[in-house]
Protein backbone atom coordinates (compact mmCIF):
# COMPACT_ATOMS: atom_id res chain seq x y z
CA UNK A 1 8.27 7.24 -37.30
CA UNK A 2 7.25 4.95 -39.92
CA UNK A 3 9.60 2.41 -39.48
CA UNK A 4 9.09 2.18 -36.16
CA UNK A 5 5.01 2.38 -36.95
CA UNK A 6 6.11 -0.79 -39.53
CA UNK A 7 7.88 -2.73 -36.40
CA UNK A 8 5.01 -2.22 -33.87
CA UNK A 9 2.47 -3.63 -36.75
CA UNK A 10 4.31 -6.40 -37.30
CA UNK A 11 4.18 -7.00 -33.70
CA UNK A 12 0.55 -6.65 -33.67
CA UNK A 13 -0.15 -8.73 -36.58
CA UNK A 14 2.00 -11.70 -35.51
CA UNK A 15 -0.15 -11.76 -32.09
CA UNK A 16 -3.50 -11.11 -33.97
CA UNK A 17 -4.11 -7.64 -32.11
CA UNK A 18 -3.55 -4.89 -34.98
CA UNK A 19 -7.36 -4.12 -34.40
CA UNK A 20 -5.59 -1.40 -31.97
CA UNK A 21 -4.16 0.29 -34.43
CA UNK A 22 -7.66 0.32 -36.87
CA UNK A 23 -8.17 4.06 -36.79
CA UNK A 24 -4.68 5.18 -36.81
CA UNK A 25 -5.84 7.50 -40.04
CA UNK A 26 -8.33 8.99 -38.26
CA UNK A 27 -6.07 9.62 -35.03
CA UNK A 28 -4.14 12.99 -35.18
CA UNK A 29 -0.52 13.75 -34.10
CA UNK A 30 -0.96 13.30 -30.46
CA UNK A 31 -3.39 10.84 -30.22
CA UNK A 32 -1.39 8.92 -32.54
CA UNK A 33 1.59 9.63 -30.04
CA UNK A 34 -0.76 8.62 -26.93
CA UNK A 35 -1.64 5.31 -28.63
CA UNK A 36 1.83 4.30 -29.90
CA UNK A 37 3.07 4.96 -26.63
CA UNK A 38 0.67 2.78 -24.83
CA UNK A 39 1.55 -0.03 -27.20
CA UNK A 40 5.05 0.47 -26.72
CA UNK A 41 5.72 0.14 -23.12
CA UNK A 42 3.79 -3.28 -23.18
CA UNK A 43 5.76 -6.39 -22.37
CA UNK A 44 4.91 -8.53 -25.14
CA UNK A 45 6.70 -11.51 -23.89
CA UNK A 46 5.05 -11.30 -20.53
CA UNK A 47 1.46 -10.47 -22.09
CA UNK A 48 1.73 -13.60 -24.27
CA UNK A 49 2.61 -16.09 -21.13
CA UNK A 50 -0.37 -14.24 -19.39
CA UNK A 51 -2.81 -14.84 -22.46
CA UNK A 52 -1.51 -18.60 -23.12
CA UNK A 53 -3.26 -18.78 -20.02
CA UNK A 54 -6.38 -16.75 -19.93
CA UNK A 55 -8.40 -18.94 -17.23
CA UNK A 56 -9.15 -16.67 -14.22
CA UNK A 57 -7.32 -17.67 -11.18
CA UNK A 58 -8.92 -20.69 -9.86
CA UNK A 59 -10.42 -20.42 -6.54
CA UNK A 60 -10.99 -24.08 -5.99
CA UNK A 61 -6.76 -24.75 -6.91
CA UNK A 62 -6.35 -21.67 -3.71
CA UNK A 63 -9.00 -22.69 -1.32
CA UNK A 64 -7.00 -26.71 -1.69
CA UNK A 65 -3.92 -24.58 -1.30
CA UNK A 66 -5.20 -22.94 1.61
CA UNK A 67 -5.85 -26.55 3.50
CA UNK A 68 -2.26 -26.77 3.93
CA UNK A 69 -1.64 -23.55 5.87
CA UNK A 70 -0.50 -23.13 9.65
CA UNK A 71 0.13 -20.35 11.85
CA UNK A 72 3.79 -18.61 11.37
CA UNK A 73 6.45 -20.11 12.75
CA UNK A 74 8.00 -16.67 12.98
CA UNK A 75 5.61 -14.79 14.24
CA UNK A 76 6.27 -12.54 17.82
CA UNK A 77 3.01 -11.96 19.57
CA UNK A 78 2.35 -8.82 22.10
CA UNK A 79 3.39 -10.90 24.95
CA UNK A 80 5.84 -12.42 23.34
CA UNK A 81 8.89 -12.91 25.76
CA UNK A 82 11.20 -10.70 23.03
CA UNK A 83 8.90 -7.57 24.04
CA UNK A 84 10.12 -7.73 28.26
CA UNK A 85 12.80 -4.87 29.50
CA UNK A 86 15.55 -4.49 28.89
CA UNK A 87 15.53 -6.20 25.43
CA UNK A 88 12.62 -3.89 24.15
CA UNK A 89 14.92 -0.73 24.91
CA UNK A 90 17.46 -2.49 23.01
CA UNK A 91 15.60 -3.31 19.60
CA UNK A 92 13.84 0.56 20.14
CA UNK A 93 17.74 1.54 20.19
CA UNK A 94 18.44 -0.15 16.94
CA UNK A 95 15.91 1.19 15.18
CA UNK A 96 16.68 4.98 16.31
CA UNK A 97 20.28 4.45 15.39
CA UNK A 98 18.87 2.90 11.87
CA UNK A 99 17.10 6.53 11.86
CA UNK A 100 19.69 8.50 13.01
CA UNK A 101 21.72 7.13 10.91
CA UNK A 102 19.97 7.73 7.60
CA UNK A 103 19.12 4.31 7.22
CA UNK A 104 15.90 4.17 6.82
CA UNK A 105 12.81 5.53 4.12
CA UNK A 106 9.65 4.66 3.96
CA UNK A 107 6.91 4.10 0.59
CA UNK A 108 3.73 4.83 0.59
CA UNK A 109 1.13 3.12 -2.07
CA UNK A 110 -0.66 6.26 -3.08
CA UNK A 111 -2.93 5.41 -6.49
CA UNK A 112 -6.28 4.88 -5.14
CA UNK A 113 -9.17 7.19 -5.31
CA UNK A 114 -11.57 8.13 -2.31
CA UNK A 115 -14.32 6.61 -4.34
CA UNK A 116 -16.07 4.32 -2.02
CA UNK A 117 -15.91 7.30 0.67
CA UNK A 118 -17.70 9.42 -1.96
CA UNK A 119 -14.49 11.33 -2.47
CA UNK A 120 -13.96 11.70 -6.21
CA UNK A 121 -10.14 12.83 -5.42
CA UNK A 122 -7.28 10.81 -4.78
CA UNK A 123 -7.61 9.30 -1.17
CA UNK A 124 -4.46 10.80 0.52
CA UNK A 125 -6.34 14.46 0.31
CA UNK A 126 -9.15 12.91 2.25
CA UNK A 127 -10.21 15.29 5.28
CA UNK A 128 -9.76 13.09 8.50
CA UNK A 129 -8.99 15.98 11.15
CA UNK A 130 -11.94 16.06 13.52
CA UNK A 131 -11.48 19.92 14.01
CA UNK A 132 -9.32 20.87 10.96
CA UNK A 133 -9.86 18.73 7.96
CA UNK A 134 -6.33 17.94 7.87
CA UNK A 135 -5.87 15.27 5.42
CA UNK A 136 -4.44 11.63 5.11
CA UNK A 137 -1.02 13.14 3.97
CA UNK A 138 -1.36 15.39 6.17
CA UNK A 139 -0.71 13.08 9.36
CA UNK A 140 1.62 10.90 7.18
CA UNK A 141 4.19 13.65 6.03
CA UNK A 142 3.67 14.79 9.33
CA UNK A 143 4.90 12.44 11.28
CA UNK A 144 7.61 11.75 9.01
CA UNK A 145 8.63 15.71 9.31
CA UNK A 146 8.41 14.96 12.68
CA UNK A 147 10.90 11.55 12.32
CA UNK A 148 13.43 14.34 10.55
CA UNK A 149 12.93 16.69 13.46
CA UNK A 150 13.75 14.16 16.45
CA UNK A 151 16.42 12.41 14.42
CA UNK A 152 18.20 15.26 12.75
CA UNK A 153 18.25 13.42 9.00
CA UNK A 154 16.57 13.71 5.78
CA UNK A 155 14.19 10.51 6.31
CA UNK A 156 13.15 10.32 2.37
CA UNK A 157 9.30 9.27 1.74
CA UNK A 158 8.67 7.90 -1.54
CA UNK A 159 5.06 8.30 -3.21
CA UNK A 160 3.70 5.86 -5.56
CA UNK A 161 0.80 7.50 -7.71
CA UNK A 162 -1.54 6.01 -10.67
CA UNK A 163 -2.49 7.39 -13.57
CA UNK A 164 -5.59 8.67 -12.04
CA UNK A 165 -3.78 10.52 -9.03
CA UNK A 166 -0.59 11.43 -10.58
CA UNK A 167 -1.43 15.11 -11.23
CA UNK A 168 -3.96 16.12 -8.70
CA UNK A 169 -1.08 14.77 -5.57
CA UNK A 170 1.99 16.31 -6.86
CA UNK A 171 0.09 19.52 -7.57
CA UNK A 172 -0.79 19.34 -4.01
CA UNK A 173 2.44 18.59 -2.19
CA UNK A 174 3.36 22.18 -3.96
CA UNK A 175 0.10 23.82 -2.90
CA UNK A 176 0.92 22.64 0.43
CA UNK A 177 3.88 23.17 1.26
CA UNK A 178 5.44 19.57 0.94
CA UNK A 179 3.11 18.64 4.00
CA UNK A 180 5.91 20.34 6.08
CA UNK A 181 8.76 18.01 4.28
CA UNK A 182 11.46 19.61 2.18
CA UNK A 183 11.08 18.59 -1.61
CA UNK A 184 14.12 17.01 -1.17
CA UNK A 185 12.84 14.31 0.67
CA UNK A 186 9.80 13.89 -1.56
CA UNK A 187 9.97 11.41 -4.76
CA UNK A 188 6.95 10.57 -6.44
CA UNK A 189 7.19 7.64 -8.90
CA UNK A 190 3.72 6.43 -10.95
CA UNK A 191 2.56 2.60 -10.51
CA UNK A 192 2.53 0.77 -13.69
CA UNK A 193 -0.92 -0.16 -15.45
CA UNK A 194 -1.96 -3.38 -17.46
CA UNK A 195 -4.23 -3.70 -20.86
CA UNK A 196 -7.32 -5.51 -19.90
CA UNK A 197 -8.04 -8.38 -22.41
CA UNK A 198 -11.28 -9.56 -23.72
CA UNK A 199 -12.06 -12.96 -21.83
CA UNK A 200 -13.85 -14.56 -25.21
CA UNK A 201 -11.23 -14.05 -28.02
CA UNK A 202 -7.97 -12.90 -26.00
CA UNK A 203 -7.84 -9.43 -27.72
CA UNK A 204 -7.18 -6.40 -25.82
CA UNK A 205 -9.89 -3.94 -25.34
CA UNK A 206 -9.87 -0.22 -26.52
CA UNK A 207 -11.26 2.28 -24.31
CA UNK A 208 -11.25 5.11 -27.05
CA UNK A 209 -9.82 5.12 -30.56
CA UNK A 210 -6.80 6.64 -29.09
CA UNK A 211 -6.08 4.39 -25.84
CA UNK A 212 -6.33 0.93 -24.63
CA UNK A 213 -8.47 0.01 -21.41
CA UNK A 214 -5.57 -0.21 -19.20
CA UNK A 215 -5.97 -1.13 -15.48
CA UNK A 216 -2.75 -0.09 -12.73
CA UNK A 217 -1.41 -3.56 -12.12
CA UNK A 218 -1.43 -4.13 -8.40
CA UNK A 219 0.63 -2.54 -5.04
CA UNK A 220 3.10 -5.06 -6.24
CA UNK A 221 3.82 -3.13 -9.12
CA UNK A 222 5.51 -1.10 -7.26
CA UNK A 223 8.64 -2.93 -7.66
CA UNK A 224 9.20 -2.67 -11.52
CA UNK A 225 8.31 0.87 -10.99
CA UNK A 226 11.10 1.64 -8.20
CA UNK A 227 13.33 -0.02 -10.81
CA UNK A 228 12.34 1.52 -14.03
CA UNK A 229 12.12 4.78 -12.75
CA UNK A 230 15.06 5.55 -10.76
CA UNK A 231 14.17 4.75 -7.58
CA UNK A 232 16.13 1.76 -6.09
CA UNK A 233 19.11 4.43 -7.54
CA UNK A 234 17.72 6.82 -5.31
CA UNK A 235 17.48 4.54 -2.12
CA UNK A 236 20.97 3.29 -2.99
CA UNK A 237 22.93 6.73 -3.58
CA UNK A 238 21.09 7.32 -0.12
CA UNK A 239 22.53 4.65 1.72
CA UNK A 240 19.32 3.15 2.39
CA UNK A 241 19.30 -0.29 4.87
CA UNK A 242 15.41 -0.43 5.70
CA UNK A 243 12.11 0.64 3.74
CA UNK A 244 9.09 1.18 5.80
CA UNK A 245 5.79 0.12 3.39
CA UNK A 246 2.83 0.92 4.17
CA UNK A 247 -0.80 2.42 2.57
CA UNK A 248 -2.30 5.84 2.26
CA UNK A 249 -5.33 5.05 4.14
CA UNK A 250 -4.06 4.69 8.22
CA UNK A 251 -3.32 7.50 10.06
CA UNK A 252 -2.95 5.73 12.75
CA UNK A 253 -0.12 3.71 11.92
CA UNK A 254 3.42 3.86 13.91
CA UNK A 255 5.50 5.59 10.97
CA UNK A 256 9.19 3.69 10.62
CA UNK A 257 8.18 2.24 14.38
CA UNK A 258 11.55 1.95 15.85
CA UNK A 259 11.14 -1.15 17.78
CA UNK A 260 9.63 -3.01 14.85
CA UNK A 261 12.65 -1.54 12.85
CA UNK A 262 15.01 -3.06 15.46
CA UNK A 263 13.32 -6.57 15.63
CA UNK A 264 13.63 -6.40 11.84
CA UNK A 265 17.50 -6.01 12.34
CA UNK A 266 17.94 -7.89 14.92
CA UNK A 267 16.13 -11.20 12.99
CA UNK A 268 18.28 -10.47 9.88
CA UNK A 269 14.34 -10.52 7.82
CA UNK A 270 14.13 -9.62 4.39
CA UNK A 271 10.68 -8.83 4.83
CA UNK A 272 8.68 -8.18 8.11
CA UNK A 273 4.85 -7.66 8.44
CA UNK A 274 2.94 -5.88 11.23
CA UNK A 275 -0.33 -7.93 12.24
CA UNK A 276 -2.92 -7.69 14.43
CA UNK A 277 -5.77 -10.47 15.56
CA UNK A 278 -8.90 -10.88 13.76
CA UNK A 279 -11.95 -10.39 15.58
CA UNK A 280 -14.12 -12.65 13.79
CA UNK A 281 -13.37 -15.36 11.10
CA UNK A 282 -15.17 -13.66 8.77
CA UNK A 283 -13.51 -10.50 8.59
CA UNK A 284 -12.32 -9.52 5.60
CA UNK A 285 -8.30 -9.46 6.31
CA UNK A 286 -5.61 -11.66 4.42
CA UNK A 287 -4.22 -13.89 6.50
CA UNK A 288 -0.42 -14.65 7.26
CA UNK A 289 0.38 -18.23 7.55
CA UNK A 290 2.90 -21.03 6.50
CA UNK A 291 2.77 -23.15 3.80
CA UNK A 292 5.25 -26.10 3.27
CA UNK A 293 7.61 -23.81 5.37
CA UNK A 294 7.34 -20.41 3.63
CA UNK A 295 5.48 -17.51 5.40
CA UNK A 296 2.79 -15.97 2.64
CA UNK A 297 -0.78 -14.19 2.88
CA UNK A 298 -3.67 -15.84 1.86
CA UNK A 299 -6.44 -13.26 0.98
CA UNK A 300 -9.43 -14.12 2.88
CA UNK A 301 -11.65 -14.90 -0.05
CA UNK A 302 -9.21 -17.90 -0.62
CA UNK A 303 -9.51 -19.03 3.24
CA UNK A 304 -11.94 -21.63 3.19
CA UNK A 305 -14.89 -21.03 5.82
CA UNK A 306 -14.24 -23.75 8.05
CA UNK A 307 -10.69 -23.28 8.18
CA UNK A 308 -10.82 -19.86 9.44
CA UNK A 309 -13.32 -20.83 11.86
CA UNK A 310 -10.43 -23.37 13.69
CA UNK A 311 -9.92 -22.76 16.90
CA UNK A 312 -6.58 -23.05 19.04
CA UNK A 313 -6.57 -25.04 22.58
CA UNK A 314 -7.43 -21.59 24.51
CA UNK A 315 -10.35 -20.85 22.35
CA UNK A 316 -8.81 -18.23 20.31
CA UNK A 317 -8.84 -18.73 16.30
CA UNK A 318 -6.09 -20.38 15.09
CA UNK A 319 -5.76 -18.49 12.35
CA UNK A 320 -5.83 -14.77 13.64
CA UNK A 321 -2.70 -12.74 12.11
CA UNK A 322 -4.70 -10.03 9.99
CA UNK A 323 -2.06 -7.87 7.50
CA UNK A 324 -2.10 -4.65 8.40
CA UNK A 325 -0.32 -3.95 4.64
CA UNK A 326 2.46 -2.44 7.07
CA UNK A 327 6.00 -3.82 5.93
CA UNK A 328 9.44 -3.44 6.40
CA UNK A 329 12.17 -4.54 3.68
CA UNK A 330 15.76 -4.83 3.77
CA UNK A 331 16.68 -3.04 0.98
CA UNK A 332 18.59 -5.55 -0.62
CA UNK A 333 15.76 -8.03 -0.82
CA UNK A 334 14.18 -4.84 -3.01
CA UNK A 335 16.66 -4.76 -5.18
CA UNK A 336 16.70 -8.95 -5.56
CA UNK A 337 12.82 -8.95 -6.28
CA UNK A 338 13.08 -5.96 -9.19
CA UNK A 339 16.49 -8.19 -10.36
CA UNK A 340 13.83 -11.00 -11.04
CA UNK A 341 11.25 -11.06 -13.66
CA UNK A 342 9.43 -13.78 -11.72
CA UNK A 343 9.36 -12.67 -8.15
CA UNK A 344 5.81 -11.18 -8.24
CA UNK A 345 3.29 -13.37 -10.39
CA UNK A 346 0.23 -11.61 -11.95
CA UNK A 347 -3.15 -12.35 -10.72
CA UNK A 348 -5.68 -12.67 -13.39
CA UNK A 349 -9.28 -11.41 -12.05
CA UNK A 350 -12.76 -11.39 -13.93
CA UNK A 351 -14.13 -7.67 -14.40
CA UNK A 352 -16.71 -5.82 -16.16
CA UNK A 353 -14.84 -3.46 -18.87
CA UNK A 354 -16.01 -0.92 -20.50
CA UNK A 355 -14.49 -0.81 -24.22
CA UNK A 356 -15.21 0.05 -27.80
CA UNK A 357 -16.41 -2.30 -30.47
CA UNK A 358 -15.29 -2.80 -33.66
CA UNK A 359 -17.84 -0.13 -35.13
CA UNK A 360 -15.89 2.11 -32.13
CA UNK A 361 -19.17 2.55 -30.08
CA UNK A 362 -19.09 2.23 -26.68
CA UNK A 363 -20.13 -0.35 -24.59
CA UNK A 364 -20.91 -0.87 -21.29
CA UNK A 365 -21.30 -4.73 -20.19
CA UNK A 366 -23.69 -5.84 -17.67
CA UNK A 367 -21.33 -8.59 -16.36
CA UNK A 368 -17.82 -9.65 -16.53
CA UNK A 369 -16.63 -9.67 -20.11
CA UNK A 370 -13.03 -9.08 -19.61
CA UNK A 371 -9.62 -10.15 -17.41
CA UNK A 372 -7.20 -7.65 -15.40
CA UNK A 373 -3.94 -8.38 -14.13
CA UNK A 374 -2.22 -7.13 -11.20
CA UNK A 375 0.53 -7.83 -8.68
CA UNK A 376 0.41 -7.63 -4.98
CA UNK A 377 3.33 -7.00 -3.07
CA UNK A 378 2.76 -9.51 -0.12
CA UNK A 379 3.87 -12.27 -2.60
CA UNK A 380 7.41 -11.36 -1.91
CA UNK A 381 7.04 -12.83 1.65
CA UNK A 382 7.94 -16.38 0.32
CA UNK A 383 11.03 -15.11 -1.39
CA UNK A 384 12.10 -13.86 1.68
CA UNK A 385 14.86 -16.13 3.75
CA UNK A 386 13.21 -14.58 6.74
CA UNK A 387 9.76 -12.86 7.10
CA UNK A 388 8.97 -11.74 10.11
CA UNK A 389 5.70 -11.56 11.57
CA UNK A 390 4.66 -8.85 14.05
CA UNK A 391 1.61 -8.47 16.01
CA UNK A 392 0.73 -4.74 17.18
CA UNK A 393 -2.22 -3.34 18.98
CA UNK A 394 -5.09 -2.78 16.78
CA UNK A 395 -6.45 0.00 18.49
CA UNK A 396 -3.77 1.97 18.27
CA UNK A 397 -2.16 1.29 14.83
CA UNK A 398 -4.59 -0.03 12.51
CA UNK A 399 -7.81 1.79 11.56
CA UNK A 400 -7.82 2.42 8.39
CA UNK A 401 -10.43 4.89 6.35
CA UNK A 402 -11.82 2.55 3.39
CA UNK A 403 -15.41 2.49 3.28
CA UNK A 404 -18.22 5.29 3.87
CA UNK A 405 -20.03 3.88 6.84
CA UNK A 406 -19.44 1.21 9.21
CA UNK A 407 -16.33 -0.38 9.96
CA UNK A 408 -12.87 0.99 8.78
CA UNK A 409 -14.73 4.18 8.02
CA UNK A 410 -13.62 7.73 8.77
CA UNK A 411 -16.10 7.86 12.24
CA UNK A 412 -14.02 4.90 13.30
CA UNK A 413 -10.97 6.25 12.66
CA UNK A 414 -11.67 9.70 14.01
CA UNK A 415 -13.09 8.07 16.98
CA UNK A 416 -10.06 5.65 17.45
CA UNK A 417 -7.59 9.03 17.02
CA UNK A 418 -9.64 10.60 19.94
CA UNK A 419 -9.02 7.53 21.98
CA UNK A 420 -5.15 7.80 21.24
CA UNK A 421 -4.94 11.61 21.65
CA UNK A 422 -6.97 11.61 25.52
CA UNK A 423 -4.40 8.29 26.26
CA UNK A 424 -1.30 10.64 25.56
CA UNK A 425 -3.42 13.92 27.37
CA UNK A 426 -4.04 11.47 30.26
CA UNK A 427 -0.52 10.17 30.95
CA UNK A 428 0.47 14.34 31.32
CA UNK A 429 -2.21 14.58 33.50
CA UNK A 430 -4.23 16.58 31.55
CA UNK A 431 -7.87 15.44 31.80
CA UNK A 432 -10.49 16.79 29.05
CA UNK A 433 -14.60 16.47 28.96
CA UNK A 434 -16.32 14.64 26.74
CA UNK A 435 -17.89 17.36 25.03
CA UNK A 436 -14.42 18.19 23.97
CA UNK A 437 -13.16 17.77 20.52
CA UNK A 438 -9.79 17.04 20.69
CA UNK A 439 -7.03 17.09 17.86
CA UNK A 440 -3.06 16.82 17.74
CA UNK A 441 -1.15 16.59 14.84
CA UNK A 442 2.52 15.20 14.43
CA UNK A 443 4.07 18.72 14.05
CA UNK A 444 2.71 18.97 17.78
CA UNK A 445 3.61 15.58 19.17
CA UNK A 446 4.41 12.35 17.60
CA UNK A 447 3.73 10.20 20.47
CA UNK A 448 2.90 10.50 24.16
CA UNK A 449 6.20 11.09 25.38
CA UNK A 450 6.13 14.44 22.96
CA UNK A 451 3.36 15.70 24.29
CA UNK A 452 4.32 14.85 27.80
CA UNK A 453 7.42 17.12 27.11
CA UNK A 454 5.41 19.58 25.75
CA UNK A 455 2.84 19.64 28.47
CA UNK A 456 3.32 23.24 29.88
CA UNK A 457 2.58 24.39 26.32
CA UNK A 458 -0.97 23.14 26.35
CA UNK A 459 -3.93 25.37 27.24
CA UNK A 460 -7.38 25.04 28.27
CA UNK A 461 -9.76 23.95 26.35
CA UNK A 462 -11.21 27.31 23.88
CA UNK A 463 -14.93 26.76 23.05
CA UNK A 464 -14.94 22.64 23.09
CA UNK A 465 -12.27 22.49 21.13
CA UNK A 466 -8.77 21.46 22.12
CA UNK A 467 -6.17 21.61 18.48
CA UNK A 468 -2.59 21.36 18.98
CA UNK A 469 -1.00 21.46 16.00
């Protein structure tokens, strides 16, 4: 131990950070252990590129960038003419034999906390069942168990964590069952995290004595982490073709859609993105565009004003594909992007940090006093040879549960469920009264045509309340 306690100090000292390791003597054996460990897995090399550059990213540099965008030249709208009979039956036919065959899996980015719901808990146990509180994973594993069902295969859903959800979600996939998935399909794998350095001298912050202030570093961590812990061998012993990507926070959401799997196929993409339009060009959606021929997302802080404002000949903005954070990847292109050290860059930001100062008191600053670095995984789009861009209907695939009131807030998505659940009730001919509450989970019916089949099943109505689950 001390030898290797001698290497990591000279490591320190020769990058003027071995205030880290100030109270080591007062540590004992497993904070020591916590510390050294935290030191260790940081990529030195990396860090130092990172800190020879310490500016923030410059929004002026992006917004300039941003002037050169146009709308993707691979993009396939809803009327698109790809979308008529009997091509449509043909790309949902490629993506069921993608399924049937064992194909496909599907990731879902899992680290966040409910926080800005007022849910101190991480986000996929949020309650979003009008009638039963089901939860985020709830509808997710479910239709996934309900994928395995129809398909007859092990459709394999792989959970990214954080530090901060890590525990709490894998202690409840075995208090629940596995969300009605078999453990064998289940692999969780934690996102990776990033010391937050002091924006005036370049040193990294302390949180404790013990542990750095260490931030997870992005969605598009995720691809280091499928590398460095076992899952790309995973997907690969599995025979994997196509990952489905997509967040913990839409229900809604067509899980491993099979036509969007099949128009992935049949455009040989790397990398395909489901988008829907922007209703105003304010809202706060990254946009998909292309710039000097490569499709990427611009966030929409980077968009400048009057750009997003543009208008096409018909009226409509010009700029309207909104990313729904819904992707599809071949998984070779996976593989390629965890092969390259340089595939993702890291996007420095401007926090406030909470640390320790040299006395080891703790401090809480009142504005930014720090830089955190993180990946996002949309920067793979212009890696890809193709990325496809494809526009679904809002209403019925993207309403997403991120703040507390308002907009993309659990009444909205409750209320957009209801409006999905009466459209499936309808088309059986089953009519139900507004004053009914009305709730149908995957393990019930996936999509209309489920619940059409399972019609004769469904009762009356029992006190206002109509649950098939």
């Amino acid at each position: 131990m001390m030898k290797i306690l001698d290497e990591l100090k000279t490591t320190l000292q020769s990058r003027s950070q071995t205030h880290l390791i100030q109270w080591w003597d007062e540590l004992d054996e497993s904070q020591r252990v916590s510390l050294f460990d935290q030191l260790e897995s940081i990529n030195w090399n990396e860090l130092d590129r990172l800190l020879n550059d310490i500016e923030a990213d410059n929004a002026a540099e992006q917004s300039e960038h941003a002037k050169k965008a146009t709308p993707p030249e691979t993009l396939v709208g809803l009327s698109d003419p790809i979308w008529s009979d009997p091509n449509k039956a043909d790309l949902h036919e490629r993506g069921e034999t993608l399924l049937r065959n064992g194909k496909v899996g599907a990731i879902v980015v899992a680290g966040g906390q409910g926080s800005r719901l007022g849910f101190e808990h991480a986000k996929g146990l949020f309650p979003i069942g009008p009638i039963s509180n089901a939860t985020l994973f709830d509808f997710l594993c479910g239709q996934i168990a309900a994928l395995t069902k129809r398909y007859q295969v092990d459709i394999p859903y792989y959970i990214m964590t954080s530090d901060a959800t890590h525990d709490e979600v894998t202690a409840a996939f075995q208090e629940h069952d596995w969300f009605g998935l078999s453990p064998n399909q289940v692999m969780f794998f934690k996102q990776g995290h990033m010391p937050a350095v002091d924006a005036a001298s370049g040193k990294l912050l302390l949180s404790a004595k013990d542990s750095l202030a260490l931030s997870p570093d992005g969605h598009g961590g995720m691809v280091s982490a499928l590398d460095k812990q076992g899952v790309l061998r995973d997907m690969e012993a599995r025979g994997l073709e196509v990952v489905y990507y997509h967040q913990v926070d839409n229900p809604c959401l067509k899980m491993c859609d099979p036509e969007f799997l099949g128009l992935h196929r049949q455009m040989d993409s790397e990398m395909s993105t489901k988008v829907v339009r922007k209703v105003a060009p304010e809202e706060k959606m990254g946009l998909l565009v292309d710039i000097d021929g490569k499709t990427q997302i611009i966030e929409y802080s980077d968009f400048p004003p009057e750009l997003a404002a543009q208008k096409a000949i018909d009226g409509s903005l010009k700029f309207w594909a909104g990313n729904t954070a819904c992707h599809a990847f071949s998984f070779q292109f996976l593989k390629s992007l965890a092969a390259s050290a340089t595939a993702l860059p890291f996007h420095k930001a401007s926090k406030k940090v909470p640390y320790i100062d040299d006395a080891g008191v703790s401090q809480s600053p009142e504005s930014s006093n720090a830089f955190k670095f993180e990946k996002f995984i949309f920067d793979a789009l212009p890696a890809a040879d193709v990325a496809l861009v494809v526009e679904t209907s809002r209403e019925r695939e993207f309403n997403p549960v991120k703040n507390a009131e308002g907009n993309d807030s659990p009444a909205t998505c409750q209320s957009a469920l209801d409006t999905i659940w009466r459209s499936w009730l309808s088309a059986a001919g089953i009519e139900v009264g507004d004053d009914v509450t009305v709730e149908i989970q995957p393990s019930f019916a996936l999509d209309e045509a489920d619940l059409i089949a399972r019609k004769a099943e469904i009762g009356k109505p029992q006190s206002g309340i109509l649950l098939l689950k």
